[in-house]
PDB file of N, CA and C in Angstrom:
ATOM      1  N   UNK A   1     -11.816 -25.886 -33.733  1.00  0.00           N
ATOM      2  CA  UNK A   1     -12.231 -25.877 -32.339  1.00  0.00           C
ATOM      3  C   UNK A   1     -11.217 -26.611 -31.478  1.00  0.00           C
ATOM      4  N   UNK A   2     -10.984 -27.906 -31.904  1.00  0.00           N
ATOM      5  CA  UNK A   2      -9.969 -28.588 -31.351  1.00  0.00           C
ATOM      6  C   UNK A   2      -8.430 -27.627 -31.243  1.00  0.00           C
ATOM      7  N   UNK A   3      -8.346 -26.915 -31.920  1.00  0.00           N
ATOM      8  CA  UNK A   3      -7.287 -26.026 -31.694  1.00  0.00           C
ATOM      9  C   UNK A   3      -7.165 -25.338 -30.941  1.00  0.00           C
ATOM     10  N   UNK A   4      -8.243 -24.612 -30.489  1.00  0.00           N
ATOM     11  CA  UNK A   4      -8.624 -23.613 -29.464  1.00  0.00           C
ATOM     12  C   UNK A   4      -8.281 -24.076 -28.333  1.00  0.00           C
ATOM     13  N   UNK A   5      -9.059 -25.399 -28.486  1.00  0.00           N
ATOM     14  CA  UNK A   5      -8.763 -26.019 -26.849  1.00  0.00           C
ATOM     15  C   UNK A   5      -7.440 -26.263 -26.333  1.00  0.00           C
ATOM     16  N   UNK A   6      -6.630 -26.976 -27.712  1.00  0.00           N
ATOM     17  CA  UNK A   6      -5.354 -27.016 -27.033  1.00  0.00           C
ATOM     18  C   UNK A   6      -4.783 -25.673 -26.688  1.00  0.00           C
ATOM     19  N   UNK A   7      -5.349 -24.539 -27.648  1.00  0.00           N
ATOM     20  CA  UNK A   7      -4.278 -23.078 -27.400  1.00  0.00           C
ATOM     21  C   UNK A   7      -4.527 -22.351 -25.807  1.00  0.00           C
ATOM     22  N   UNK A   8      -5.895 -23.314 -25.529  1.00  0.00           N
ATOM     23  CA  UNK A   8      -6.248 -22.471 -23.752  1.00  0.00           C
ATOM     24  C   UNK A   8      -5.674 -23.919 -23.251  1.00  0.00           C
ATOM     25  N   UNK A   9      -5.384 -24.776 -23.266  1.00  0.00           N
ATOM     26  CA  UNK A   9      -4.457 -25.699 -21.984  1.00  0.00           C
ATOM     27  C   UNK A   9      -3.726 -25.685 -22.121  1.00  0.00           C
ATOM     28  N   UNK A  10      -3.032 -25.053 -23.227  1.00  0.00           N
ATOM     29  CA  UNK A  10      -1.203 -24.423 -22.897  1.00  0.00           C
ATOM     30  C   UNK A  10      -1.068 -23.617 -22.313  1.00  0.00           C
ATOM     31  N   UNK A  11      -2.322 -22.449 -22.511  1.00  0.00           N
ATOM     32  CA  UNK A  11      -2.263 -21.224 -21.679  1.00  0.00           C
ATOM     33  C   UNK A  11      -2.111 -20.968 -20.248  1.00  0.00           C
ATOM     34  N   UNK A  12      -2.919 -22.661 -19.993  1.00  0.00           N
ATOM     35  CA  UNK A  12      -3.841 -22.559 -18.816  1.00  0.00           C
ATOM     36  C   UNK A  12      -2.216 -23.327 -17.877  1.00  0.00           C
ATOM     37  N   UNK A  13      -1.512 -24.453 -18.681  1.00  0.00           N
ATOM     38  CA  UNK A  13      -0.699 -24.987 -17.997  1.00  0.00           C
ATOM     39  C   UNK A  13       0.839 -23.847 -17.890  1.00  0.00           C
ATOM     40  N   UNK A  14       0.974 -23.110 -18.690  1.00  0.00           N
ATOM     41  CA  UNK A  14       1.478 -22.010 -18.448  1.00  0.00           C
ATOM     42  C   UNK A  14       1.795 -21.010 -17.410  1.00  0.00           C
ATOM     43  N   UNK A  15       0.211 -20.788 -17.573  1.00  0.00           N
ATOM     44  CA  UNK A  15       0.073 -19.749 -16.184  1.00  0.00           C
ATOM     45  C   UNK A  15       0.383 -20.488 -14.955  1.00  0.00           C
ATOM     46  N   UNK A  16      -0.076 -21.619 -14.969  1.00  0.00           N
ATOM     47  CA  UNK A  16       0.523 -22.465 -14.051  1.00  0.00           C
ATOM     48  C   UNK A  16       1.840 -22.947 -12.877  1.00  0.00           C
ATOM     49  N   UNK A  17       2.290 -22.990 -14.062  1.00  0.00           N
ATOM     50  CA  UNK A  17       3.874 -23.275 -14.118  1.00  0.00           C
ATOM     51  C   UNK A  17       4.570 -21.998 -13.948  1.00  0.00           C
ATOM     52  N   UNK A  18       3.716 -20.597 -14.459  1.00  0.00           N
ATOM     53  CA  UNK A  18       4.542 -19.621 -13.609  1.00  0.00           C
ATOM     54  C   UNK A  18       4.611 -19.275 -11.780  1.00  0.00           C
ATOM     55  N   UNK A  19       3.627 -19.470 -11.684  1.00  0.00           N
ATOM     56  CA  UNK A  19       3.774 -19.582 -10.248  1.00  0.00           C
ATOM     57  C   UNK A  19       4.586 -20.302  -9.364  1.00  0.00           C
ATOM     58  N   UNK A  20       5.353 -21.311 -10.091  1.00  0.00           N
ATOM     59  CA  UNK A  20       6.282 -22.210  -9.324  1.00  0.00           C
ATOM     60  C   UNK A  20       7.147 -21.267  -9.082  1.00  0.00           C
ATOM     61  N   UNK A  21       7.654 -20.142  -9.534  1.00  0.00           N
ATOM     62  CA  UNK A  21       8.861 -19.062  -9.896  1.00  0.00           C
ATOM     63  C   UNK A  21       9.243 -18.675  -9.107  1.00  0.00           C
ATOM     64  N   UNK A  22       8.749 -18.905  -7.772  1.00  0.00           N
ATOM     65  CA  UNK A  22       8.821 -18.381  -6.500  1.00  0.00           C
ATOM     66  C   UNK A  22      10.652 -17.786  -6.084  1.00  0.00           C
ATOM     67  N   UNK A  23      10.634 -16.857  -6.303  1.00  0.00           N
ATOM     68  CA  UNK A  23      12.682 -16.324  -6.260  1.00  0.00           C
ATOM     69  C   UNK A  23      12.626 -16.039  -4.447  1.00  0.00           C
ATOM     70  N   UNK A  24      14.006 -16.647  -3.947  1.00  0.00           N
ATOM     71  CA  UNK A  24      14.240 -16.087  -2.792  1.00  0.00           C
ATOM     72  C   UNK A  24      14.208 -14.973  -1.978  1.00  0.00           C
ATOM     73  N   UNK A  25      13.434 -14.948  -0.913  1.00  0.00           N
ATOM     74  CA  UNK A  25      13.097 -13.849  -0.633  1.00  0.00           C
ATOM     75  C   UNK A  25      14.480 -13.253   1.111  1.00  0.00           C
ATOM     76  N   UNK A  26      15.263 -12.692   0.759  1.00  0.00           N
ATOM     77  CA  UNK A  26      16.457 -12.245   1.824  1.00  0.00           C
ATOM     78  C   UNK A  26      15.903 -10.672   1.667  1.00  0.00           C
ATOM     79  N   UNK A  27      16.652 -10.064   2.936  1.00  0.00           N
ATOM     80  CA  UNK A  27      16.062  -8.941   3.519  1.00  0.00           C
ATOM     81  C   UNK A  27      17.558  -8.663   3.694  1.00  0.00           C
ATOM     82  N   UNK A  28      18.043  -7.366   2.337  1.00  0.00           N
ATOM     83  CA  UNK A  28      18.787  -6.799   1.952  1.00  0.00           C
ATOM     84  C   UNK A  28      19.122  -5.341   2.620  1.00  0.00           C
ATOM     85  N   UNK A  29      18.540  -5.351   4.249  1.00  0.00           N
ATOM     86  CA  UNK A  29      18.449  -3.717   4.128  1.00  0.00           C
ATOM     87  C   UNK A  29      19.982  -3.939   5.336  1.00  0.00           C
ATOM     88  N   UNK A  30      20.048  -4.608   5.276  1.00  0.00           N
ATOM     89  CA  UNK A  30      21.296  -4.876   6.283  1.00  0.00           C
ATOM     90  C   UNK A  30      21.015  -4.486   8.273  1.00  0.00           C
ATOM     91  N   UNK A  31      19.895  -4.900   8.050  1.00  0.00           N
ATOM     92  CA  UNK A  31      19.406  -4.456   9.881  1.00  0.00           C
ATOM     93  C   UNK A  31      19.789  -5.556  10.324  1.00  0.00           C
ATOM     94  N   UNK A  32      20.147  -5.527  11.433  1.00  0.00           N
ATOM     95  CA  UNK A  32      20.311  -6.941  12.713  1.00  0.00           C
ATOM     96  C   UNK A  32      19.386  -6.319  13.204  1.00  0.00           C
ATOM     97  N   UNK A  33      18.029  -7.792  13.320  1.00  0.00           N
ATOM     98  CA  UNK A  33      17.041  -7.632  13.985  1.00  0.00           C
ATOM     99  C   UNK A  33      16.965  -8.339  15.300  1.00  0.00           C
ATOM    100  N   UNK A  34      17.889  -8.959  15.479  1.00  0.00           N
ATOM    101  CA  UNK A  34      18.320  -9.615  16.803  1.00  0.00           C
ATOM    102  C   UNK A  34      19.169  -9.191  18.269  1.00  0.00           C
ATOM    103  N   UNK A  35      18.923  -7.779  17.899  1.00  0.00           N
ATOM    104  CA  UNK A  35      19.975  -7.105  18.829  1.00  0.00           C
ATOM    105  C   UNK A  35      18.309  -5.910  19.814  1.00  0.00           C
ATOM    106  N   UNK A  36      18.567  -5.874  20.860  1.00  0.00           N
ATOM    107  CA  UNK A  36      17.621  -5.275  21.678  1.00  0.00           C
ATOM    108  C   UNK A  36      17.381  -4.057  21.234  1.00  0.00           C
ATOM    109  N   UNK A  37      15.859  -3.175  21.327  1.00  0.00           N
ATOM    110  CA  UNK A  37      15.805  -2.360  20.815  1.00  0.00           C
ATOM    111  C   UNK A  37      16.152  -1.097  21.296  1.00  0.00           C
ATOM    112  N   UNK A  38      16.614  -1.170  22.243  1.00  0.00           N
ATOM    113  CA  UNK A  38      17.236  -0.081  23.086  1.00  0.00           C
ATOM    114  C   UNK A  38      18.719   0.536  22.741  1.00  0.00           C
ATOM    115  N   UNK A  39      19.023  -0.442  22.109  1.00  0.00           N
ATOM    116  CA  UNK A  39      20.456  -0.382  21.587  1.00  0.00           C
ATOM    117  C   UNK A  39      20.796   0.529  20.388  1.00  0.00           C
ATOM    118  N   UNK A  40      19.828   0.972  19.944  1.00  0.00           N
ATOM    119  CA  UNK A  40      19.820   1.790  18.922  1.00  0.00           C
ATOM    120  C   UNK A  40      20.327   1.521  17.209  1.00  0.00           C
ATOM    121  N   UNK A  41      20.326   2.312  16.565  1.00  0.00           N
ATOM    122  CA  UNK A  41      20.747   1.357  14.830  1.00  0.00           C
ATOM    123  C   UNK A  41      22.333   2.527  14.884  1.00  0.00           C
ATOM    124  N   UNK A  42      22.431   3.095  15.474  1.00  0.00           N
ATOM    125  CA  UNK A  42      23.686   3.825  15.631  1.00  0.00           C
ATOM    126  C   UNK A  42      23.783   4.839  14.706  1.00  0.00           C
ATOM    127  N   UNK A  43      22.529   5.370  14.360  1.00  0.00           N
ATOM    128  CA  UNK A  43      22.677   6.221  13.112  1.00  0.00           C
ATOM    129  C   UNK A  43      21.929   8.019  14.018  1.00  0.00           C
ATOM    130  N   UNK A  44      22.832   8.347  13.260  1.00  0.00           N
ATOM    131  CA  UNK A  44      22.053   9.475  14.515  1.00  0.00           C
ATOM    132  C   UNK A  44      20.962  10.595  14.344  1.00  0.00           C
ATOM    133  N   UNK A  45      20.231   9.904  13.615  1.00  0.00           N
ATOM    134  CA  UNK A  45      18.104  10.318  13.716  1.00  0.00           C
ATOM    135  C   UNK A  45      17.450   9.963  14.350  1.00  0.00           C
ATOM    136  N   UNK A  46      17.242  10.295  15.895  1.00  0.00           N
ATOM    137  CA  UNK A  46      16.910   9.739  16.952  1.00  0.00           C
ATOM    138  C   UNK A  46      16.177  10.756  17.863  1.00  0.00           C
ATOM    139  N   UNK A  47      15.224  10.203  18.743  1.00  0.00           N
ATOM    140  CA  UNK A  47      14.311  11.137  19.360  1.00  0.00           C
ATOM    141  C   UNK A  47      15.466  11.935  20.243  1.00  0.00           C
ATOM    142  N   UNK A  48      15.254  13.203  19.804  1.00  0.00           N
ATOM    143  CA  UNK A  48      15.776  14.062  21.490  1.00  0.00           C
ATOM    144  C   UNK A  48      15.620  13.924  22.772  1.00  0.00           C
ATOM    145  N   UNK A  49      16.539  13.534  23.334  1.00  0.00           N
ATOM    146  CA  UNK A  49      16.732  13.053  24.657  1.00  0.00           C
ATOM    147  C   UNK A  49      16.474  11.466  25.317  1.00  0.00           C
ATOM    148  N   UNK A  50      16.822  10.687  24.119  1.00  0.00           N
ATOM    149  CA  UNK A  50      17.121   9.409  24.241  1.00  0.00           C
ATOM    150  C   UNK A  50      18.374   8.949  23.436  1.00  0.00           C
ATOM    151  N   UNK A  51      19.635   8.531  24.493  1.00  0.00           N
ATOM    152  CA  UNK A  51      20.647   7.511  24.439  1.00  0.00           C
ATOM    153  C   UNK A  51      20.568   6.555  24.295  1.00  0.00           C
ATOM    154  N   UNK A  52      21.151   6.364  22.971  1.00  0.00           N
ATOM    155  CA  UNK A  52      21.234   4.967  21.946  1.00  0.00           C
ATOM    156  C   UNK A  52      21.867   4.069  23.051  1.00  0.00           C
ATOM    157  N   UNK A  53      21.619   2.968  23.192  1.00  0.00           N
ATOM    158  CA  UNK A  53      21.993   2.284  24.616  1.00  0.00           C
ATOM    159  C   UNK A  53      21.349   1.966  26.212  1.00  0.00           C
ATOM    160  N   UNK A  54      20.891   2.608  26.230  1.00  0.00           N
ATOM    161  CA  UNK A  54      20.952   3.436  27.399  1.00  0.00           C
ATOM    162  C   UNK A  54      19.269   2.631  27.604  1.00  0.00           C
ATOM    163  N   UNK A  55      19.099   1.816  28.357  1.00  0.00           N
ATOM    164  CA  UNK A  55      17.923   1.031  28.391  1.00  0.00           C
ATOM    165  C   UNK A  55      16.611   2.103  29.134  1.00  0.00           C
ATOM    166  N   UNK A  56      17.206   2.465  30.649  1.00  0.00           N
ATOM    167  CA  UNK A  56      16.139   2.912  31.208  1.00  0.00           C
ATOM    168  C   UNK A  56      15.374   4.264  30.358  1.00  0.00           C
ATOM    169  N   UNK A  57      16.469   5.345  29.755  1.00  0.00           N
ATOM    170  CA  UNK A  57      16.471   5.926  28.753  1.00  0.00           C
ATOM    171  C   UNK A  57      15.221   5.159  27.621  1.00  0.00           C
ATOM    172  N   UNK A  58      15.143   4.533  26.904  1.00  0.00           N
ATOM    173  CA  UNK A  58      14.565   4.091  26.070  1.00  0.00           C
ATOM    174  C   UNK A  58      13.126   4.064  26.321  1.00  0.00           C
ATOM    175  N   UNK A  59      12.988   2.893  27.823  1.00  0.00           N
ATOM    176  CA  UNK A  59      11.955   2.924  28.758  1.00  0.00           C
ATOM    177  C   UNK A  59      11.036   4.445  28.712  1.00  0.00           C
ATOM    178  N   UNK A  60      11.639   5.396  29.097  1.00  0.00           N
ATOM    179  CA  UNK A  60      11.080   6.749  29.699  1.00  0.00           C
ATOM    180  C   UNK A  60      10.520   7.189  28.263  1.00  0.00           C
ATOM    181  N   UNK A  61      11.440   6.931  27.258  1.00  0.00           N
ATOM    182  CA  UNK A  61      10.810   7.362  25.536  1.00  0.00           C
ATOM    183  C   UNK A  61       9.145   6.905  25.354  1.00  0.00           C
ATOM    184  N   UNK A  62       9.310   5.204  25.370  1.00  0.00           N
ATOM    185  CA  UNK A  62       8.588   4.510  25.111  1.00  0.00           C
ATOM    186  C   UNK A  62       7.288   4.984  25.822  1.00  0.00           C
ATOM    187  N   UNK A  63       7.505   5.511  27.090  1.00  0.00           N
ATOM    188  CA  UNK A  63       6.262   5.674  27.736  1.00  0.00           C
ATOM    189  C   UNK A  63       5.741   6.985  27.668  1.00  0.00           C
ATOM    190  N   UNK A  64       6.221   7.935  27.370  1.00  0.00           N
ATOM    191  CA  UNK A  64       6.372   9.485  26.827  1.00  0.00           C
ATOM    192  C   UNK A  64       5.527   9.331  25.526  1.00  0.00           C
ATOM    193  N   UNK A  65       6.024   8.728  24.415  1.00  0.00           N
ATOM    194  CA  UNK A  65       5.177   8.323  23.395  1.00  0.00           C
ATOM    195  C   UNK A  65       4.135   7.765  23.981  1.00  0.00           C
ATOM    196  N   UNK A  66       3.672   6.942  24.550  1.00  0.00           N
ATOM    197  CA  UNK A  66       2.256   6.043  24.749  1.00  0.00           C
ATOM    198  C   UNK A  66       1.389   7.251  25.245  1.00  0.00           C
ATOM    199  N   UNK A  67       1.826   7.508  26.526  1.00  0.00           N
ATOM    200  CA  UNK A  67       1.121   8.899  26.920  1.00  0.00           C
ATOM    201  C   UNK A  67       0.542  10.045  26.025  1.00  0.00           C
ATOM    202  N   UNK A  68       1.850  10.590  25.165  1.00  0.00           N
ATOM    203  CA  UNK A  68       1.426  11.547  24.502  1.00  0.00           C
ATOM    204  C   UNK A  68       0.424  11.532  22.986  1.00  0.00           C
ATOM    205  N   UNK A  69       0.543  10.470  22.494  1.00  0.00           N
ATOM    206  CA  UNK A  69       0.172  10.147  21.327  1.00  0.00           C
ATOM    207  C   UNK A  69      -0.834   8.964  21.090  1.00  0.00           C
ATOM    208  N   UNK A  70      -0.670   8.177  21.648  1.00  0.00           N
ATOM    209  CA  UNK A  70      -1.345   6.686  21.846  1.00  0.00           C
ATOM    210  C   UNK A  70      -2.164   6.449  22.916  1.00  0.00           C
ATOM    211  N   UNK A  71      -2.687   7.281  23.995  1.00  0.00           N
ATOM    212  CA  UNK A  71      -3.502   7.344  25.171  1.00  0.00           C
ATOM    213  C   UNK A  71      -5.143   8.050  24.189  1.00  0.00           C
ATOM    214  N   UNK A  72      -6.034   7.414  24.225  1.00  0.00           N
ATOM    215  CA  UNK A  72      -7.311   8.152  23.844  1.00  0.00           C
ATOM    216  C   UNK A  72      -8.007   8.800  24.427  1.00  0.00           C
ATOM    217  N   UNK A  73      -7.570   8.620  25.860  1.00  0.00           N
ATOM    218  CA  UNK A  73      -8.161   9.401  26.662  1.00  0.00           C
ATOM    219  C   UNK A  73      -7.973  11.137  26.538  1.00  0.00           C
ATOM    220  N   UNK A  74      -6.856  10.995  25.823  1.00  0.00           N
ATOM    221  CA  UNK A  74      -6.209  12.672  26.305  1.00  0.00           C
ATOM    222  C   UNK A  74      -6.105  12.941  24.952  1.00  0.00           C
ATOM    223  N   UNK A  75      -6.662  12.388  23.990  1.00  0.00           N
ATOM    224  CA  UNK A  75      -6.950  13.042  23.104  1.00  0.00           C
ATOM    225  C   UNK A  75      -8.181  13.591  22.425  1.00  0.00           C
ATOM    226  N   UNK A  76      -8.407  15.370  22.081  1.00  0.00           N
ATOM    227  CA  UNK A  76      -9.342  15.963  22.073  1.00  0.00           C
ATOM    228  C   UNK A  76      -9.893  15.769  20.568  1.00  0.00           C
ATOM    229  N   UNK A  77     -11.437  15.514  20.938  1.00  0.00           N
ATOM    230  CA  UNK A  77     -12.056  15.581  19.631  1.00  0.00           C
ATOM    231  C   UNK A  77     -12.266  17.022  18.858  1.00  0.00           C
TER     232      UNK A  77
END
């Protein structure tokens, strides 16, 4: 019996001690998330008729989407 017990508080200090394992967590996808979003990722899969750059451009997107998709009002059950 006494065996047992020690074989579950090794177990128990084990499991334990794995959790310290904690590995660094960096964000490998190579985005600069610090750059405005209007500015575009320069890759060219991008809504039709919005210029990567181009702020007011972006603006007119942004609100085109809200309207068309994201308004509940105008959408039919």
């Amino acid at each position: 019996m006494k065996h047992h017990l020690t074989l579950i508080a090794a177990l128990v200090a084990a499991a334990a001690l794995a959790a310290c394992g904690d590995r660094t967590q960096t964000l490998k996808s190579g985005v600069i998330a610090d750059s405005a979003a209007f500015q575009g990722t320069g890759k060219p899969y991008a809504v039709p008729g919005w210029k990567q750059g181009d702020k007011a451009s972006w603006e007119q997107q942004v609100k085109t989407r809200t309207q068309n998709t994201q308004n509940e009002y105008l959408k039919v059950n």
